[in-house]
Protein backbone atom coordinates (compact mmCIF):
# COMPACT_ATOMS: atom_id res chain seq x y z
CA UNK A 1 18.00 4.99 -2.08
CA UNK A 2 15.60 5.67 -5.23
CA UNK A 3 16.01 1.54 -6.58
CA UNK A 4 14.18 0.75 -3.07
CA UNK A 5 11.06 2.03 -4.27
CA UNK A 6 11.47 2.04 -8.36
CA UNK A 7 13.79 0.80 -11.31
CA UNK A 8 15.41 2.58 -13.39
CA UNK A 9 13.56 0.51 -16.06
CA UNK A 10 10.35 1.74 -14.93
CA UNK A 11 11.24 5.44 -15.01
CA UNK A 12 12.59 4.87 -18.27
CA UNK A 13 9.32 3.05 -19.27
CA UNK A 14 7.27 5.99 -18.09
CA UNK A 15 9.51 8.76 -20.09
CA UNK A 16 9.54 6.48 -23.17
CA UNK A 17 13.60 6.68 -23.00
CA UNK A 18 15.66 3.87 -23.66
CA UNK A 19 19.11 2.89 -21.74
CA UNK A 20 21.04 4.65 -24.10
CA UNK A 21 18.99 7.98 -24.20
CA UNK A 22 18.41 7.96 -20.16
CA UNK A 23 21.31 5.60 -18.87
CA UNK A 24 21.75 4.41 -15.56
CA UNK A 25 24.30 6.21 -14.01
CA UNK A 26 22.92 10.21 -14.57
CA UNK A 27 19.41 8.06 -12.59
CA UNK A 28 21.66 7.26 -9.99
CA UNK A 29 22.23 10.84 -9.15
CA UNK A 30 21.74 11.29 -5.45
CA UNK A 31 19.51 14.99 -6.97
CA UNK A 32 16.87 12.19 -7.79
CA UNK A 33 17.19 10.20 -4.74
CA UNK A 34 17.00 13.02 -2.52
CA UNK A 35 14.18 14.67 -4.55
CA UNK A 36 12.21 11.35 -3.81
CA UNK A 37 13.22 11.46 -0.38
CA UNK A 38 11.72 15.19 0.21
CA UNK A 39 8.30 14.07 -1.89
CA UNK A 40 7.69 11.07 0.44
CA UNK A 41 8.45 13.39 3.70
CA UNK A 42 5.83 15.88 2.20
CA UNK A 43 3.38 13.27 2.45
CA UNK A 44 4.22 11.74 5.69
CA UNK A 45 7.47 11.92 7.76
CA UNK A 46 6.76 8.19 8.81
CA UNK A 47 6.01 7.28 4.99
CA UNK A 48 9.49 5.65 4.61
CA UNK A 49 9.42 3.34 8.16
CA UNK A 50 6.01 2.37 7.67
CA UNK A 51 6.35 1.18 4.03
CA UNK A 52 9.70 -0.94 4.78
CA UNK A 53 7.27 -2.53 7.52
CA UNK A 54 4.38 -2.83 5.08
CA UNK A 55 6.64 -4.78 2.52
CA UNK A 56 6.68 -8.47 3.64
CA UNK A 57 2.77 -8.33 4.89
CA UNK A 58 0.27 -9.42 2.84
CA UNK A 59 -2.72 -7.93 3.83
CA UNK A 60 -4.69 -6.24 0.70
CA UNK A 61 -4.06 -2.39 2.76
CA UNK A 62 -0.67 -3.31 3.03
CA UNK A 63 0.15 -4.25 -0.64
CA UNK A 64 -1.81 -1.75 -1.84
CA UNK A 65 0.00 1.00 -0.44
CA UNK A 66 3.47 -0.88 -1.24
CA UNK A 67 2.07 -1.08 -5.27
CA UNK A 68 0.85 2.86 -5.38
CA UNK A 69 3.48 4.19 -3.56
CA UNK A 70 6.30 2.17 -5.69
CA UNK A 71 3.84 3.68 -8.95
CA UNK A 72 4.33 7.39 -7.35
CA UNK A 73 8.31 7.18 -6.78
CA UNK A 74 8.39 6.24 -10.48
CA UNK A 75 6.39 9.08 -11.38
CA UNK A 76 8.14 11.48 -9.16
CA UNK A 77 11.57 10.66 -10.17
CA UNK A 78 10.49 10.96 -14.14
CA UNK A 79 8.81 14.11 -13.15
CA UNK A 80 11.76 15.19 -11.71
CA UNK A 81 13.65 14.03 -15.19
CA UNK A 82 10.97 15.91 -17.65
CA UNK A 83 12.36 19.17 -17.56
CA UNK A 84 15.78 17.38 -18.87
CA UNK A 85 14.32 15.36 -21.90
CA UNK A 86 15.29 17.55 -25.30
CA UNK A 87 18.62 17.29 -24.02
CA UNK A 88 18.52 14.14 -23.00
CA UNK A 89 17.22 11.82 -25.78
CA UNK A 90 19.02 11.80 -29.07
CA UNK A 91 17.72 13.77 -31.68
CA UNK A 92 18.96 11.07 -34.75
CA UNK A 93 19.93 7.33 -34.28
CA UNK A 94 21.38 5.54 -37.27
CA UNK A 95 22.73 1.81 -37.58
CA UNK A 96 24.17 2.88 -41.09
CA UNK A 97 21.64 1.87 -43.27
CA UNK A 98 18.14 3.21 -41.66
CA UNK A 99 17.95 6.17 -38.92
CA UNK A 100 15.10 7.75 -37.07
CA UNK A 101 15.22 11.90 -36.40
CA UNK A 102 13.61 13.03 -33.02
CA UNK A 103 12.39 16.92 -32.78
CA UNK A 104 14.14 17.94 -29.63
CA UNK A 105 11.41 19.73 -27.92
CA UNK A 106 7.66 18.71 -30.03
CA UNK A 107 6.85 15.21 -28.59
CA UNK A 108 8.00 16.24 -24.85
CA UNK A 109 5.47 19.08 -24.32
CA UNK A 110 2.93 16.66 -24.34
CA UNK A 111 5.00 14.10 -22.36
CA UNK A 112 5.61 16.64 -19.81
CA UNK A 113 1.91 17.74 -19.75
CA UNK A 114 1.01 14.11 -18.95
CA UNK A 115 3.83 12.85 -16.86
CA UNK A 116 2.15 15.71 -14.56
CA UNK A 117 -1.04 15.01 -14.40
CA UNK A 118 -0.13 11.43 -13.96
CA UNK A 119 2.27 12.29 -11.09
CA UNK A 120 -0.54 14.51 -9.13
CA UNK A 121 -2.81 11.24 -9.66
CA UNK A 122 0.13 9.21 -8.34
CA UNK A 123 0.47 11.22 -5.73
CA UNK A 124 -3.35 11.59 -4.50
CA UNK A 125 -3.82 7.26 -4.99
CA UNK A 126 -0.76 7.07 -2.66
CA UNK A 127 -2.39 9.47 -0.08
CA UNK A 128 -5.71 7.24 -0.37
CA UNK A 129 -3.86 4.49 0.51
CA UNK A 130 -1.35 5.43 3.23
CA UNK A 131 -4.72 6.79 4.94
CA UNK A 132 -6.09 3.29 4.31
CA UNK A 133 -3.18 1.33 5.41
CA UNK A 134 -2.52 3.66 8.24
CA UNK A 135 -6.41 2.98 9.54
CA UNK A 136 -7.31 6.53 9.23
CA UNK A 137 -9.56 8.99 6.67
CA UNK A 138 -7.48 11.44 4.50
CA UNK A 139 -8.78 14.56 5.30
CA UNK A 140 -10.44 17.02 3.31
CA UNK A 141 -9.66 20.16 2.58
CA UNK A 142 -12.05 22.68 5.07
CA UNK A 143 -12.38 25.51 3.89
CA UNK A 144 -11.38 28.49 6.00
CA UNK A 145 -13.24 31.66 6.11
CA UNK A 146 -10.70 34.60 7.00
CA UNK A 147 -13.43 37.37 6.52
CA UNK A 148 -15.98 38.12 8.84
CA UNK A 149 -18.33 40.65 10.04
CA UNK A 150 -18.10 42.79 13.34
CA UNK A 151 -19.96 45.49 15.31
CA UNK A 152 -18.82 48.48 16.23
CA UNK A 153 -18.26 49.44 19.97
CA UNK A 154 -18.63 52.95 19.46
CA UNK A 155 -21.10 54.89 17.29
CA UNK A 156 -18.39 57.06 15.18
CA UNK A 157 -21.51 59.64 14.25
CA UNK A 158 -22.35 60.33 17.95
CA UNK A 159 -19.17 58.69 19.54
CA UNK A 160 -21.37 56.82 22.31
């Protein structure tokens, strides 16, 4: 379930949405929750296990990877919001007297820019410390070399 690992506060907070623009009930869409799910299996299929063990202990691995991967599910489930902001937020609010007007798409082209690069940040911090909490290195990328050179067996001029 997506409020074991964020708020919908926090999401909210992150989009720069209020309750009435982002409300609770279209975040409690299992789509989120199961988008979250399939983003902390890409990481690790033991993610979920190990952080409900990692909760109650207080050593500074263990919190650590609690507080960055609770700051990556917030990201990831706004992420997985961004796409649906124009539509989302209202585009005037009035209380009768004064009223703001929101451009439907200007501000969230930036937003969405940002919300990814924050998310790919969330989700590299989180792989630092799983690795750490986990007692292990994260592991580089090596690169792979797919060409090579080879001899021939045969001399195709003289065919010996």
């Amino acid at each position: 379930m997506l409020t074991d690992y964020t708020t919908y506060e926090s999401v909210r907070a992150v989009l720069g949405l209020n309750s009435r623009e982002l409300p609770d009930a279209l975040l409690a869409a299992e789509i989120y929750g199961l988008a979250l799910d399939e983003d902390h299996a890409q990481i690790s299929a033991d993610l979920v296990a190990d952080y409900a063990v990692a909760v109650p202990l207080t050593a500074p691995a263990a919190k650590n990877f609690v507080r960055t991967l609770r700051i990556f599910s917030t990201h990831s489930v706004a992420f997985k919001c961004v796409d649906t902001l124009p539509l989302l937020s209202s585009k005037a609010i009035t209380d009768g007297k004064a009223g703001v007007y929101r451009d439907g798409n200007s501000p969230y082209k930036e937003t969405m820019t940002k919300l990814e690069a924050a998310y790919s940040r969330a989700k590299r911090s989180l792989q630092e410390a799983y690795a750490i909490y986990k007692g292990t290195t994260l592991a580089e990328a090596t690169p792979v070399n797919l060409v090579g050179a080879s001899v021939l067996a045969v001399d195709p001029v003289t065919g010996a």
